[in-house]
C-alpha atoms as a PDB file:
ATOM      1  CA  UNK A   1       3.651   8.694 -12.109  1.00  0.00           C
ATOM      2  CA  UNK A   2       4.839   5.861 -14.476  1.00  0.00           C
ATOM      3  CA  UNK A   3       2.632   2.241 -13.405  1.00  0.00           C
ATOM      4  CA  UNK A   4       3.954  -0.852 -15.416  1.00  0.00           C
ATOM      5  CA  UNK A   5       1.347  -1.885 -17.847  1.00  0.00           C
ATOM      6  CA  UNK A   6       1.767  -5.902 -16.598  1.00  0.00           C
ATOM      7  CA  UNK A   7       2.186  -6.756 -13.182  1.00  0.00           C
ATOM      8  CA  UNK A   8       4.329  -9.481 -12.689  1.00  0.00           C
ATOM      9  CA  UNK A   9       2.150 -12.097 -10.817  1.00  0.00           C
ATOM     10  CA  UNK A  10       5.230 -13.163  -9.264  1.00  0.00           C
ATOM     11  CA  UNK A  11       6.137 -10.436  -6.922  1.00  0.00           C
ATOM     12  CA  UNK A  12       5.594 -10.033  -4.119  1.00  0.00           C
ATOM     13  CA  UNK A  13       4.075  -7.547  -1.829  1.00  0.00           C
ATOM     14  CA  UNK A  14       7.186  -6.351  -0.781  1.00  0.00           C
ATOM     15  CA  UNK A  15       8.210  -5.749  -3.627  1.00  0.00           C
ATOM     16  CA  UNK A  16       5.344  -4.187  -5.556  1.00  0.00           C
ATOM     17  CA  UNK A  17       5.664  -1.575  -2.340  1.00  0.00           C
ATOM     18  CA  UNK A  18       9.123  -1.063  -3.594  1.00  0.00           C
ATOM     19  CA  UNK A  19       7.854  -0.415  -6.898  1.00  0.00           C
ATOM     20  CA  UNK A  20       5.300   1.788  -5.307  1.00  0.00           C
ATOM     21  CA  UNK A  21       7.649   3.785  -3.503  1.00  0.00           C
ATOM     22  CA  UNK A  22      10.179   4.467  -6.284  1.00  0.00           C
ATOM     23  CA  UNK A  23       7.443   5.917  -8.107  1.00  0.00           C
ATOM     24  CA  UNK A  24       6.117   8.308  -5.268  1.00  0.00           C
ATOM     25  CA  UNK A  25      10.236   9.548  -5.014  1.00  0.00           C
ATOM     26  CA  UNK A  26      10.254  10.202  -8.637  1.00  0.00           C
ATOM     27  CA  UNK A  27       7.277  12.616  -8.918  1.00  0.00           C
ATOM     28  CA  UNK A  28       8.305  14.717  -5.681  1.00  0.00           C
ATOM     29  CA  UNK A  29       5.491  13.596  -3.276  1.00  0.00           C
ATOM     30  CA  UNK A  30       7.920  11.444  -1.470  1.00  0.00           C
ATOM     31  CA  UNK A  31       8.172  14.305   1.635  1.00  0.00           C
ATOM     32  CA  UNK A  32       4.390  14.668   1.899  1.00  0.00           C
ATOM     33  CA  UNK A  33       3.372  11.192   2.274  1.00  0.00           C
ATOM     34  CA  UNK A  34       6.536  10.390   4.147  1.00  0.00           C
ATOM     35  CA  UNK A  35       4.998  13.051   6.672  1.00  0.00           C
ATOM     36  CA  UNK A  36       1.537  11.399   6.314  1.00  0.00           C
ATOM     37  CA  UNK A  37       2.688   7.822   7.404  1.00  0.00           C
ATOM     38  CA  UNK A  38       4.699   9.071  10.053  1.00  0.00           C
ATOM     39  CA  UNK A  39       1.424  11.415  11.323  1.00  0.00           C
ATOM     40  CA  UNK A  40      -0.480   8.069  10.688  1.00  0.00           C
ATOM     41  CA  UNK A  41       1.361   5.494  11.166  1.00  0.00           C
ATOM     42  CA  UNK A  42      -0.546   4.457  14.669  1.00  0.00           C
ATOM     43  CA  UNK A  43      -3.416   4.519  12.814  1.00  0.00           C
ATOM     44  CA  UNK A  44      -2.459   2.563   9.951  1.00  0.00           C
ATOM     45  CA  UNK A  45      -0.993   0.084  12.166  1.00  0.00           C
ATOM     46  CA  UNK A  46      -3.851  -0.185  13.967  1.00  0.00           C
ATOM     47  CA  UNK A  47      -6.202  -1.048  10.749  1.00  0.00           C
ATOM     48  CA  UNK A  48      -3.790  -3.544   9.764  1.00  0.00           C
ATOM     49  CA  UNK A  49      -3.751  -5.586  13.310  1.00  0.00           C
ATOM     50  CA  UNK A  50      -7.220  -5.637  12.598  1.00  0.00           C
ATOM     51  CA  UNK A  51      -7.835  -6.360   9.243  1.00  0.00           C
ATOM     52  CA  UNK A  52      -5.443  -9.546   9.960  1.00  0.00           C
ATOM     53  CA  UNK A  53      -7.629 -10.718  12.802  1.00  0.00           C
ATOM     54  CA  UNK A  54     -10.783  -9.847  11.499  1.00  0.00           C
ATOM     55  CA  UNK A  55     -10.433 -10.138   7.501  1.00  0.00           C
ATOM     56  CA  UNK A  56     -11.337  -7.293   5.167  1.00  0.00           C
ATOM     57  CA  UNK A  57     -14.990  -5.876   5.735  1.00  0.00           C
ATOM     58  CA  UNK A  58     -17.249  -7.058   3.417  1.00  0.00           C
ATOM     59  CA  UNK A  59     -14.979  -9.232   2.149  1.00  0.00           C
ATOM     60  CA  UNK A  60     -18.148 -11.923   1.138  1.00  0.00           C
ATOM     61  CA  UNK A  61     -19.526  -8.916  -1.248  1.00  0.00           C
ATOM     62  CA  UNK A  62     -15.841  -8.928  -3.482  1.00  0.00           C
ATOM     63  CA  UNK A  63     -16.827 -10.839  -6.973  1.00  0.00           C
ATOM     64  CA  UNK A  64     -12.891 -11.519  -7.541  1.00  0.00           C
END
């Protein structure tokens, strides 16, 4: 899987998934983890609702 070396502190999170994902389809694992998310995407969902409601756990301990 090619990563850039530099991030572009510019983009966005959209489109660092869109990097992301372009990756995944170029090494072949794009069917697995498509079947993944879509096993748990209720899950995943879920998390995020509450990660935006309740912030990241042990987000105080994070030096950065």
């Amino acid at each position: 899987m090619t990563v850039p070396e530099k991030q572009d502190p510019e983009a966005t999170p959209e489109s660092r998934r869109r990097l992301w994902q372009d990756s995944v389809e170029r090494t072949g694992l794009s069917e697995e983890g498509r079947k993944w998310r879509e096993e748990n995407a209720e899950a995943i969902k879920s998390m995020n609702e509450w990660v935006e409601k309740n912030g990241l756990p042990l987000a105080k301990y994070r030096m950065f």
